[in-house]
N, C-alpha and C. Protein backbone atom coordinates (compact mmCIF):
# COMPACT_ATOMS: atom_id res chain seq x y z
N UNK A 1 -7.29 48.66 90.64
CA UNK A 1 -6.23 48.20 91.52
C UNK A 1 -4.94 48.93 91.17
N UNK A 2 -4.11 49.47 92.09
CA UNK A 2 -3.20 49.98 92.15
C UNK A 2 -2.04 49.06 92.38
N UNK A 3 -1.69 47.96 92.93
CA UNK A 3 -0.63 47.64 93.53
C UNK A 3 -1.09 45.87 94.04
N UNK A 4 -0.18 45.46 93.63
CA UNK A 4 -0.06 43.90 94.38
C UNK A 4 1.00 43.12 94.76
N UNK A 5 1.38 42.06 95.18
CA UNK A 5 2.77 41.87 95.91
C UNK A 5 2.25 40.24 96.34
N UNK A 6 2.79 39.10 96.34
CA UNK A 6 2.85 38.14 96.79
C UNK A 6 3.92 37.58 97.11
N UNK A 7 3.66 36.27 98.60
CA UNK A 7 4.69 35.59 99.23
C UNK A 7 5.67 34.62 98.27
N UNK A 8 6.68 33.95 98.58
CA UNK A 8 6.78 33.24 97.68
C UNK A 8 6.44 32.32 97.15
N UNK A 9 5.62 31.76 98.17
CA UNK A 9 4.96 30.53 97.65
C UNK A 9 3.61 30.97 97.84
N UNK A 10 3.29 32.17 97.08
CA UNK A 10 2.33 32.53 96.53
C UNK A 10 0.79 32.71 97.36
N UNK A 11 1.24 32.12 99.07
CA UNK A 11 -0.11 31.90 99.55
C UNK A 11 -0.95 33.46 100.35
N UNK A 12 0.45 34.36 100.75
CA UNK A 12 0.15 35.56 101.15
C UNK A 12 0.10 36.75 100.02
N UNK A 13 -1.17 37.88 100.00
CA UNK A 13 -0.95 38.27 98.92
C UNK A 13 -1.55 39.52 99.25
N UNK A 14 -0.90 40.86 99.20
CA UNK A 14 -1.67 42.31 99.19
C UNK A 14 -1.78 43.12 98.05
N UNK A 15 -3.15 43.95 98.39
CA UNK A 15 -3.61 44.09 97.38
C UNK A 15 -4.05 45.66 97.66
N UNK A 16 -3.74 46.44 96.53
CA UNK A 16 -4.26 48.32 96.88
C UNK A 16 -5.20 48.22 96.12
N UNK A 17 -6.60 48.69 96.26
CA UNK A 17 -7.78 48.78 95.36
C UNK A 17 -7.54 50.59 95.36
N UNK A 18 -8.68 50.99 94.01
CA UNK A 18 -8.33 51.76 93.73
C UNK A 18 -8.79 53.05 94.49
N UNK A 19 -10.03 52.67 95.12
CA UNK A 19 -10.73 53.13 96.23
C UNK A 19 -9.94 54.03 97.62
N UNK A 20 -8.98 53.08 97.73
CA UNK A 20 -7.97 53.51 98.72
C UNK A 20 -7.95 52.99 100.37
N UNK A 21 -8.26 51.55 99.72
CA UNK A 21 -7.77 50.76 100.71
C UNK A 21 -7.21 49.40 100.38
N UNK A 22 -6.48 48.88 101.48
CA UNK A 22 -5.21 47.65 101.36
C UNK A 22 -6.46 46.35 101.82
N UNK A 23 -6.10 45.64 101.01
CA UNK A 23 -6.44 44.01 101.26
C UNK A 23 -5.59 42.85 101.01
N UNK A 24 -5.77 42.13 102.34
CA UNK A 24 -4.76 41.24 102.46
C UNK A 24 -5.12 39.24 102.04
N UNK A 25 -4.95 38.67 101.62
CA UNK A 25 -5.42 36.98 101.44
C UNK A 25 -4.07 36.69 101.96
N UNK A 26 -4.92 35.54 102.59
CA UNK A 26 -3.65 34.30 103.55
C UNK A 26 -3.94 32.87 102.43
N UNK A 27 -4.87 32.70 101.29
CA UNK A 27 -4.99 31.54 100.85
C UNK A 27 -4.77 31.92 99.70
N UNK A 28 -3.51 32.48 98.84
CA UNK A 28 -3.27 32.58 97.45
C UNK A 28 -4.99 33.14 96.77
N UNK A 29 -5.33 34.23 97.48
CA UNK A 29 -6.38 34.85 97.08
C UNK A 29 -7.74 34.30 96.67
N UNK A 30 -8.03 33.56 97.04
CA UNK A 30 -9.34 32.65 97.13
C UNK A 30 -10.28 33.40 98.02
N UNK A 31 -9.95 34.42 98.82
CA UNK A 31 -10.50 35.36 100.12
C UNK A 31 -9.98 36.71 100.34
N UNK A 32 -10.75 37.67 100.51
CA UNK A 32 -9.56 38.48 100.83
C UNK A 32 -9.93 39.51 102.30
N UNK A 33 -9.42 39.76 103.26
CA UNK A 33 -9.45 40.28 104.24
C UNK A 33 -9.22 42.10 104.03
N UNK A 34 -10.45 42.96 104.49
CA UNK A 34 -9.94 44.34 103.89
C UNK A 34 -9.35 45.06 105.42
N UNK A 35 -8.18 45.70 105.09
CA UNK A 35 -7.62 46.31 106.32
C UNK A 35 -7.75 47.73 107.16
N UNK A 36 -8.90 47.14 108.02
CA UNK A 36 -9.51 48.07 108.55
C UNK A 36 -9.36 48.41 109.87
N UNK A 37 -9.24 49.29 110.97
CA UNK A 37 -9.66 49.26 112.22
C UNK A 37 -8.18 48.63 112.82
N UNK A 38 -6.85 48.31 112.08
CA UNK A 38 -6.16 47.27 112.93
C UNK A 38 -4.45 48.83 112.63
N UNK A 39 -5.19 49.98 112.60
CA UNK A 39 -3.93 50.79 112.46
C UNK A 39 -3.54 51.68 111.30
N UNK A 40 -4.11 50.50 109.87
CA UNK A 40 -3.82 51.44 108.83
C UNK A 40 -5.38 52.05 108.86
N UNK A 41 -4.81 53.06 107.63
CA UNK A 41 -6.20 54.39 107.55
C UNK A 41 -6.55 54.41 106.31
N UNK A 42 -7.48 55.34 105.51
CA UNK A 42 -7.72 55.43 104.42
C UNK A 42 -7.13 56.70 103.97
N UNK A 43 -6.24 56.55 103.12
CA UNK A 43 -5.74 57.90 102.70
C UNK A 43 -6.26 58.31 101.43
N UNK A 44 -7.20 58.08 100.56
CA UNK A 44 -7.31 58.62 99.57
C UNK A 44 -7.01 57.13 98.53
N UNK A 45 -5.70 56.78 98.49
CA UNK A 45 -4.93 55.37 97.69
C UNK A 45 -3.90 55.32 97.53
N UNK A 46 -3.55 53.65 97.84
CA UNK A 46 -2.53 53.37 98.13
C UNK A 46 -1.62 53.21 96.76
N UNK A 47 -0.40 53.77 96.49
CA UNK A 47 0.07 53.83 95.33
C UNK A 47 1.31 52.41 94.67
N UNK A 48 1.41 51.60 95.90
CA UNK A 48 2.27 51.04 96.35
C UNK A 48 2.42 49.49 97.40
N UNK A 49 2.55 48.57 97.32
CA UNK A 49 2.37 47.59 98.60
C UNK A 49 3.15 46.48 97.77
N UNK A 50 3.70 45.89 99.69
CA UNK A 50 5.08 44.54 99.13
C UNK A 50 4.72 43.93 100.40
N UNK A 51 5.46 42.84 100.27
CA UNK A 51 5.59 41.68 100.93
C UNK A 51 6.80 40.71 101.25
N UNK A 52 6.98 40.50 102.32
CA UNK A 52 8.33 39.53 102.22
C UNK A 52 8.19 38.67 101.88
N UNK A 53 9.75 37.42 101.18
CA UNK A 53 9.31 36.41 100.84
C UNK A 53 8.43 35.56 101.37
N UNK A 54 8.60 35.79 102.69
CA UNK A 54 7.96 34.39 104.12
C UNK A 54 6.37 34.87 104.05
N UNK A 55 5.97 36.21 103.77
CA UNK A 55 4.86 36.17 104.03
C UNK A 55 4.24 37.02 105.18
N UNK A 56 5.41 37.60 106.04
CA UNK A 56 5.12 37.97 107.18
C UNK A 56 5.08 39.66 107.90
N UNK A 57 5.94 40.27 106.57
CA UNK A 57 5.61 41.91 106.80
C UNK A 57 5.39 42.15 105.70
N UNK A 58 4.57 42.96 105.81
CA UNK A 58 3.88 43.78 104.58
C UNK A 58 3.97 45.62 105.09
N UNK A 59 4.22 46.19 103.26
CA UNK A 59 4.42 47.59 103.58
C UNK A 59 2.99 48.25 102.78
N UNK A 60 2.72 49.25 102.98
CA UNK A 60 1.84 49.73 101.98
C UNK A 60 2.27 51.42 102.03
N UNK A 61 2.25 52.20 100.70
CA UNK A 61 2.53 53.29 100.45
C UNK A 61 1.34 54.13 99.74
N UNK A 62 1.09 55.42 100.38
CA UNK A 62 0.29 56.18 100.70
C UNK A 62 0.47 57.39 99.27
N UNK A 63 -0.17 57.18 98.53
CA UNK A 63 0.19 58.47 97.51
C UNK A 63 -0.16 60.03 97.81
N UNK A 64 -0.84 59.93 99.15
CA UNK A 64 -1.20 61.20 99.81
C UNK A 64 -0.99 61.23 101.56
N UNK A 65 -0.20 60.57 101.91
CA UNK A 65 0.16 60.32 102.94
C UNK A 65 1.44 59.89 103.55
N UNK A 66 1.18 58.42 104.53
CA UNK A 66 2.03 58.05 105.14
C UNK A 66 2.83 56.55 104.35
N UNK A 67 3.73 55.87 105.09
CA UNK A 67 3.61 54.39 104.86
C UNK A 67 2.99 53.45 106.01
N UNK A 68 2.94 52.62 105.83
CA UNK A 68 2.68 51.85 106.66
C UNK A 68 2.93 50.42 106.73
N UNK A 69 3.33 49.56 108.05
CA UNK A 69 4.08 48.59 107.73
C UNK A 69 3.70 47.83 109.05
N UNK A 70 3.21 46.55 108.41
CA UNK A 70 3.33 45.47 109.25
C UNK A 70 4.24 43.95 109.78
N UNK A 71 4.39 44.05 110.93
CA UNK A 71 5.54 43.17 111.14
C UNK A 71 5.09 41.41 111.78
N UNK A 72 3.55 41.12 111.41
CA UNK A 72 3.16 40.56 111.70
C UNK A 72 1.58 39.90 110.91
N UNK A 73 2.27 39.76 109.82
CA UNK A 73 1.20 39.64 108.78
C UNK A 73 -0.63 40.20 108.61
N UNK A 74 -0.17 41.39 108.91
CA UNK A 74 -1.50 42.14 108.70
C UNK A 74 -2.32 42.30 109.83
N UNK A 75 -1.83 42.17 111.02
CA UNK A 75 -2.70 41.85 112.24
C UNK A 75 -3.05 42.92 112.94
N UNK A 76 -1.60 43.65 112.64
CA UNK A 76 -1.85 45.14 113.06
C UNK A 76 -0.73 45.63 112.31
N UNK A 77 -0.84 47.12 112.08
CA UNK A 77 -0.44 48.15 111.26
C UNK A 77 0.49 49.32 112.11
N UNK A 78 1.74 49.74 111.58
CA UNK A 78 2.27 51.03 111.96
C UNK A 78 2.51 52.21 111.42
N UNK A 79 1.86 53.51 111.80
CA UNK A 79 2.03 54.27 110.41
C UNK A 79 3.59 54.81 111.15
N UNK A 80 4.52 54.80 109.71
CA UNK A 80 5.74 55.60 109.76
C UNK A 80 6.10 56.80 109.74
N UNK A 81 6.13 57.51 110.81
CA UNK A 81 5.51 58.76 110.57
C UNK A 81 7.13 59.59 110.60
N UNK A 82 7.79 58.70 110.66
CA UNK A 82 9.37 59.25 110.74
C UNK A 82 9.66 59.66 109.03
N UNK A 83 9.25 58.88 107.83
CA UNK A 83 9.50 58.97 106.88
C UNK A 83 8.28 60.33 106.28
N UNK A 84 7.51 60.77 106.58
CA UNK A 84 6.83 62.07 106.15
C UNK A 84 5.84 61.61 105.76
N UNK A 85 4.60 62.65 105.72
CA UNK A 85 3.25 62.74 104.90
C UNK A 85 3.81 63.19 103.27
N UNK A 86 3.92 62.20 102.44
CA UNK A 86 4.19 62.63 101.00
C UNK A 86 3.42 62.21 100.03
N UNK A 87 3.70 62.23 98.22
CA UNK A 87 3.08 61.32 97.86
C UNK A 87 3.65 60.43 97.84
N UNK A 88 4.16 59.25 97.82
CA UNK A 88 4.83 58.26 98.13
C UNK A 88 4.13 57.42 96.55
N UNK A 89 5.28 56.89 95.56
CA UNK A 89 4.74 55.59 94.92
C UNK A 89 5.38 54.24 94.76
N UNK A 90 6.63 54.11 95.68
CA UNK A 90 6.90 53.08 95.82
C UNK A 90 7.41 52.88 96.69
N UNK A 91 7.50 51.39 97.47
CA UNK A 91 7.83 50.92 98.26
C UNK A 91 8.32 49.59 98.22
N UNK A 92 9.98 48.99 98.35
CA UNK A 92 10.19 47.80 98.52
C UNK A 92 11.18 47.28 99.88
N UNK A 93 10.82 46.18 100.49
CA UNK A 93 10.87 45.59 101.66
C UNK A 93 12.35 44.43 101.24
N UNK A 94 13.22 44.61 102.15
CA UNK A 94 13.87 43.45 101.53
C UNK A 94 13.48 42.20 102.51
N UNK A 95 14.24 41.19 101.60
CA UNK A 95 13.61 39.94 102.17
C UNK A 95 13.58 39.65 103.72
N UNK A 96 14.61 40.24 104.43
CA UNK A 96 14.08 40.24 105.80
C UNK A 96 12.67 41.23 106.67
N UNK A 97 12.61 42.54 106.10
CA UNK A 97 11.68 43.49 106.31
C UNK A 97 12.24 44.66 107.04
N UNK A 98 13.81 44.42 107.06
CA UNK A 98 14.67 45.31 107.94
C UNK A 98 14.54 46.84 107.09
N UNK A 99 15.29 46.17 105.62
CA UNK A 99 15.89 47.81 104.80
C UNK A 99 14.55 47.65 104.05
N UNK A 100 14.24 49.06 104.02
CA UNK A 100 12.90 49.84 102.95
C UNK A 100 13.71 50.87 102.37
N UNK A 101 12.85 50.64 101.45
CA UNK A 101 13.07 51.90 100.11
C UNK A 101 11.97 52.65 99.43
N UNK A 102 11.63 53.17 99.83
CA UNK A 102 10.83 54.12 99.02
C UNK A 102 10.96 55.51 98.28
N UNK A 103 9.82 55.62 97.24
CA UNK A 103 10.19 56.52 96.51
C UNK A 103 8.87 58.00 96.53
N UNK A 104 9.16 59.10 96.20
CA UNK A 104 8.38 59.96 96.84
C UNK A 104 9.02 61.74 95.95
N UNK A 105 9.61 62.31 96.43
CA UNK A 105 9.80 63.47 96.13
C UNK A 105 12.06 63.65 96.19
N UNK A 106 11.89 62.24 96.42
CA UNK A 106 13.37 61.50 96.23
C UNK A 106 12.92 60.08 96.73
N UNK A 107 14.02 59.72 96.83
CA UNK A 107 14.73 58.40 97.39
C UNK A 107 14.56 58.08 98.55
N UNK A 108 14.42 57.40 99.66
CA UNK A 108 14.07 57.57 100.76
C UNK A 108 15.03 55.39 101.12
N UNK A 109 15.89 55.90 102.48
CA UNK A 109 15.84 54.33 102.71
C UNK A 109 15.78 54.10 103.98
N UNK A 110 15.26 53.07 104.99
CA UNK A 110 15.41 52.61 106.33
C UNK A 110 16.48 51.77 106.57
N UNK A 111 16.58 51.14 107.35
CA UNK A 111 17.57 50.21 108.17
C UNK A 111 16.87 49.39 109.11
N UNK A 112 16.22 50.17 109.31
CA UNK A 112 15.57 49.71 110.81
C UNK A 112 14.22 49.12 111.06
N UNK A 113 13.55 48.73 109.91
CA UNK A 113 12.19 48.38 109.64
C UNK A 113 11.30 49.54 109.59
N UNK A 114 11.93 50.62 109.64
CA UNK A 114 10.80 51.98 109.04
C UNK A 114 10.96 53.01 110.27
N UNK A 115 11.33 52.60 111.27
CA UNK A 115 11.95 53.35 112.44
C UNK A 115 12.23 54.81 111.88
N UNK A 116 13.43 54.89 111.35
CA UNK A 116 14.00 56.08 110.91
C UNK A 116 14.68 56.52 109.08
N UNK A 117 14.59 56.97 108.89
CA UNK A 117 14.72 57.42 107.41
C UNK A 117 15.49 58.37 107.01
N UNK A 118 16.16 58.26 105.28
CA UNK A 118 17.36 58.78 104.87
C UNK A 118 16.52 59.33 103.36
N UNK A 119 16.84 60.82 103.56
CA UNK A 119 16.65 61.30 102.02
C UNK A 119 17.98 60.85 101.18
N UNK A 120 17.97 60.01 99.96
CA UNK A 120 18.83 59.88 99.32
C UNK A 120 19.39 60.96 98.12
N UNK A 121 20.68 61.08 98.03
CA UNK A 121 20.87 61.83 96.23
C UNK A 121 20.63 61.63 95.36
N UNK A 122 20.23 62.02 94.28
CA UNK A 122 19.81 61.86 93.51
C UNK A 122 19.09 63.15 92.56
N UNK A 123 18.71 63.31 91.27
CA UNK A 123 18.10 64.09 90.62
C UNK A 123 17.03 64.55 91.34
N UNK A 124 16.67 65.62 91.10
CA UNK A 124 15.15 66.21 91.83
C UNK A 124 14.06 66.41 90.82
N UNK A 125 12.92 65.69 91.53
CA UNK A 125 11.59 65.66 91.24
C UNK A 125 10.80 64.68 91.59
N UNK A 126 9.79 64.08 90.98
CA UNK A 126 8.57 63.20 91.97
C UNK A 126 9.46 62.17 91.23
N UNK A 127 9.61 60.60 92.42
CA UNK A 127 10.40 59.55 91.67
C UNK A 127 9.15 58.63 91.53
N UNK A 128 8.88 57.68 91.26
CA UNK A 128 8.14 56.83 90.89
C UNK A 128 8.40 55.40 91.19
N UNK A 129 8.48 54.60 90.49
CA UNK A 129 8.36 53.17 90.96
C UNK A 129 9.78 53.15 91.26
N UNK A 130 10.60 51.96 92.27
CA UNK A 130 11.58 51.66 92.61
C UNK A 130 11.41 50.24 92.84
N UNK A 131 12.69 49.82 92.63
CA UNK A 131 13.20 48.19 92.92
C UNK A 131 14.44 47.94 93.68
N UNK A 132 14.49 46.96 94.32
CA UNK A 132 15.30 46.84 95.13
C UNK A 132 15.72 45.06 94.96
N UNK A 133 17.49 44.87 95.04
CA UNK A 133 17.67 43.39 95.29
C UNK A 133 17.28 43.32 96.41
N UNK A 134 17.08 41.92 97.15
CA UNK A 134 16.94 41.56 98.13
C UNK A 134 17.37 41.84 99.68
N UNK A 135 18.95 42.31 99.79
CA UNK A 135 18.73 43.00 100.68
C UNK A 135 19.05 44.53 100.15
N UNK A 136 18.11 45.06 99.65
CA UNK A 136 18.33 46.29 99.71
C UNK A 136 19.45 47.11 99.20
N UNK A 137 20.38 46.79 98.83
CA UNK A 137 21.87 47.59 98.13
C UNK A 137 21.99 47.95 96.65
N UNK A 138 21.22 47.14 95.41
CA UNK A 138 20.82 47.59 94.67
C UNK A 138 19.75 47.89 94.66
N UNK A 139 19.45 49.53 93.90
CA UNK A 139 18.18 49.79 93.71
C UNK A 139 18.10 50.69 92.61
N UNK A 140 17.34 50.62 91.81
CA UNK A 140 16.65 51.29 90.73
C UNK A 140 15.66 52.16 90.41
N UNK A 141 15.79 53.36 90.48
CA UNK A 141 14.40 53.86 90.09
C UNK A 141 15.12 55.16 89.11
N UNK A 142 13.91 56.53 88.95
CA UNK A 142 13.76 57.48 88.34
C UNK A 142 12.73 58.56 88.86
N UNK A 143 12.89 59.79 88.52
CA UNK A 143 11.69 60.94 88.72
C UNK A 143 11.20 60.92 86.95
N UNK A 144 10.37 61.59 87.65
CA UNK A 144 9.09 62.04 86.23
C UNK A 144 10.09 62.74 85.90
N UNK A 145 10.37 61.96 83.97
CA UNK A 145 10.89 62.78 82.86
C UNK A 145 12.52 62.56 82.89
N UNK A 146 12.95 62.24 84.18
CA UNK A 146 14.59 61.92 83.98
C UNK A 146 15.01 60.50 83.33
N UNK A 147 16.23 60.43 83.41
CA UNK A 147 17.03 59.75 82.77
C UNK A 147 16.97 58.19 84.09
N UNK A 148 16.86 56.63 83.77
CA UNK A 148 16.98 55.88 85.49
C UNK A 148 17.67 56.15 85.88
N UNK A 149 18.41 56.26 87.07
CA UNK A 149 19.13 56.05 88.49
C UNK A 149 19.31 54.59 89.22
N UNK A 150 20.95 54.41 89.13
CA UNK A 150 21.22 52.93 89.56
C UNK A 150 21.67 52.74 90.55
N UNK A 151 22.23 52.62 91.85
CA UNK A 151 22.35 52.58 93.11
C UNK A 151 22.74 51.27 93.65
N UNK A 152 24.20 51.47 93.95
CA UNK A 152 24.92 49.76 94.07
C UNK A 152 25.35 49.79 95.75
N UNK A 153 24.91 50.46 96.43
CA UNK A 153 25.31 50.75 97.64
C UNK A 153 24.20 51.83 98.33
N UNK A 154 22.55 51.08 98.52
CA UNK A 154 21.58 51.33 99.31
C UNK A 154 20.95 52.34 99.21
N UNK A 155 21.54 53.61 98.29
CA UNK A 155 21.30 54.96 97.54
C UNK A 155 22.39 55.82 97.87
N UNK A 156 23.57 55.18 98.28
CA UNK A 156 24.35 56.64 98.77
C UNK A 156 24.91 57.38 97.66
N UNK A 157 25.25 56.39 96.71
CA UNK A 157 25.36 57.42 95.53
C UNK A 157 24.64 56.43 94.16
N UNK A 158 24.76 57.53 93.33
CA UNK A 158 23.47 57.13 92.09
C UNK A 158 24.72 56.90 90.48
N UNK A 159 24.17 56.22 90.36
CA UNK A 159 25.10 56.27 88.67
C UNK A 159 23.73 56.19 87.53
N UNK A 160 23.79 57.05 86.44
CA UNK A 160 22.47 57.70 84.91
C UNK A 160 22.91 56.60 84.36
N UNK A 161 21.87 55.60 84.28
CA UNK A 161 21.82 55.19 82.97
C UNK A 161 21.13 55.40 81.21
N UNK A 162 22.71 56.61 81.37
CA UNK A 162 22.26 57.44 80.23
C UNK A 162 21.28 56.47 78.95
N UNK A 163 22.49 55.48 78.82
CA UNK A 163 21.62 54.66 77.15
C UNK A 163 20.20 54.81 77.18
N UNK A 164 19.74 54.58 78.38
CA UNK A 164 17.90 54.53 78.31
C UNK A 164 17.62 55.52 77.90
N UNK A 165 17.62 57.11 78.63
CA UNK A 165 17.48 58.06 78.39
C UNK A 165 16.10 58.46 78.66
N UNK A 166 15.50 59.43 78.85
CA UNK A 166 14.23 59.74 79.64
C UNK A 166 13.34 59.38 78.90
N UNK A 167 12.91 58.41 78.82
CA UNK A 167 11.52 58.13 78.10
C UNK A 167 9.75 57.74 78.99
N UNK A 168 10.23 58.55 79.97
CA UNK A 168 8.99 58.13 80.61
C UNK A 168 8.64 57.07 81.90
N UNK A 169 9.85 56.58 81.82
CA UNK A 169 9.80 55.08 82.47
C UNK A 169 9.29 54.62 83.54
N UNK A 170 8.30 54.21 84.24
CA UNK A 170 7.21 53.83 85.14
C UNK A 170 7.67 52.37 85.87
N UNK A 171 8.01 51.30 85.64
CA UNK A 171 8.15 50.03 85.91
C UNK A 171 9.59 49.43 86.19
N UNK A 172 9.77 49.20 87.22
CA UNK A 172 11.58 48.70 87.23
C UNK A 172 11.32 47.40 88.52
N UNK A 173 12.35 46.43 87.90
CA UNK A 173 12.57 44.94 88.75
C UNK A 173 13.88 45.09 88.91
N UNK A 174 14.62 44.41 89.85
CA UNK A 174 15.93 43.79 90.12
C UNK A 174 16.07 42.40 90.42
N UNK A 175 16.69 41.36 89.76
CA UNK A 175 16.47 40.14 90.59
C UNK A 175 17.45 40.26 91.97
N UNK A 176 16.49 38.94 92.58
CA UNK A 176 17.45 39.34 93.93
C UNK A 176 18.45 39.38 94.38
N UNK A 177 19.51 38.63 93.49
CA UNK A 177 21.31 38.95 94.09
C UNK A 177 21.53 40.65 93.00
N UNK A 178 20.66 40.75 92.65
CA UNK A 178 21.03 42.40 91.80
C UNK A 178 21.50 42.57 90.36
N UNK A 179 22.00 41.14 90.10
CA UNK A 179 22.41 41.00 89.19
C UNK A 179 22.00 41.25 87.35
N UNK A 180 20.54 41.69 87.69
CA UNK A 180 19.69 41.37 86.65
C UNK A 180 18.83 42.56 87.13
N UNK A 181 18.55 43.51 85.69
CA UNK A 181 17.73 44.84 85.97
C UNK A 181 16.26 44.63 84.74
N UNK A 182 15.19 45.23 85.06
CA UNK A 182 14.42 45.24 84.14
C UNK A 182 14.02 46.46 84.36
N UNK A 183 13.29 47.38 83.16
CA UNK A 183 12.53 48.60 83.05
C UNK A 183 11.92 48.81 81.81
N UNK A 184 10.49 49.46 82.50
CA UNK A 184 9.28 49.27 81.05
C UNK A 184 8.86 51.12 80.80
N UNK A 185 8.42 51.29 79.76
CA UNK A 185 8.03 52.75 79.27
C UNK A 185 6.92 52.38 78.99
N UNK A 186 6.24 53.59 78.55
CA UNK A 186 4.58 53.50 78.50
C UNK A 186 4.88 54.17 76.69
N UNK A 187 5.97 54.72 76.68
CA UNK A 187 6.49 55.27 75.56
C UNK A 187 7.55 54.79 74.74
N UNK A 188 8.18 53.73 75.33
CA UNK A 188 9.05 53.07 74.80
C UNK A 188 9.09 51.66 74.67
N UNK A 189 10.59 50.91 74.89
CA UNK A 189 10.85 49.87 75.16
C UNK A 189 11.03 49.50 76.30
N UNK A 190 11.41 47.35 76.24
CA UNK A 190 11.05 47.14 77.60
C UNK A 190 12.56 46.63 77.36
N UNK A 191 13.66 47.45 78.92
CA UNK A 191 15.14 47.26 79.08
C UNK A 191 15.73 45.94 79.81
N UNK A 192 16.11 45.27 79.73
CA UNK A 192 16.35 43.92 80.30
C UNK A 192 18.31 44.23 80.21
N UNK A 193 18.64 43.67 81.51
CA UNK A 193 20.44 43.25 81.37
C UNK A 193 20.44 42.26 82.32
């Protein structure tokens, strides 16, 4: 398994197997529905997948492809074809399903529920996991081997958080007013403020 994401009250829940396809449960995973035939595709694997709090759009990100995003709890699928065929490894939805963020060969953000897309600034190279507060204005991530990247205004500009310093770092949270950052290394320590 690559990727998982649940509602808040835990009853909606997606899931990337490693195979390279998305599965969805409506009963806090007691079942799981595989997503086939309703839009999304098989790309190889999904590197990436979220969920809104309510339960009701779900994104999934393509590590050899597209994204894709549903605005209607899994019923049917849209591939985003505005945001590029990349590798894509993260993807977060804010709590309405409006602003996306994903991460890829930069920064990438929507507005519009995936409609249209913004390369952000930032350092160059493949970025990796990203986090986002709730609606979208803080966000956190990094490329392979750099230093994190903090983003207090949707990605338009980036501030290094040098202290960490490049150690590899794979894993990043924001709580949802932004206020609160987490990030994990595979080589290091785990950063909490």
């Amino acid at each position: 398994w690559y990727g998982i994401d649940t509602s808040a009250d835990g009853t909606k829940v997606i899931a990337a197997d490693q195979s390279g396809y998305i599965y969805i449960s409506t009963d806090s995973g007691a079942t799981w529905n595989p997503q086939t035939g309703n839009g999304i595709t098989y790309t190889g694997w999904y590197a990436a997948v979220d969920v809104t709090p309510d339960g009701t759009k779900f994104a999934a990100a393509s590590a050899s492809g597209y994204i894709y995003y549903s605005s209607n709890g899994g019923t049917s699928w849209t591939q985003l074809t505005n945001a590029g065929s990349r590798n894509w490894y993260g993807i977060v939805l804010s709590d309405d399903g409006v602003n996306m963020t994903a991460s890829s060969d930069g920064v990438f953000t929507s507005t519009d529920s995936g409609a249209n897309w913004l390369r952000r600034s930032g350092p160059v190279g493949q970025w990796l996991d990203v986090a986002t507060s709730s609606d979208g204005q803080k966000i956190l991530s990094t490329c392979n081997g750099c230093i994190p990247q903090l983003s207090s205004n949707g990605g338009v500009s980036w501030t290094a958080l040098n202290d960490l310093g490049p150690l590899g770092w794979r894993s990043f949270t924001v709580s949802p007013d932004g206020m609160h950052l987490g990030a994990a290394s595979p080589d290091g320590p785990i950063f909490t403020s």
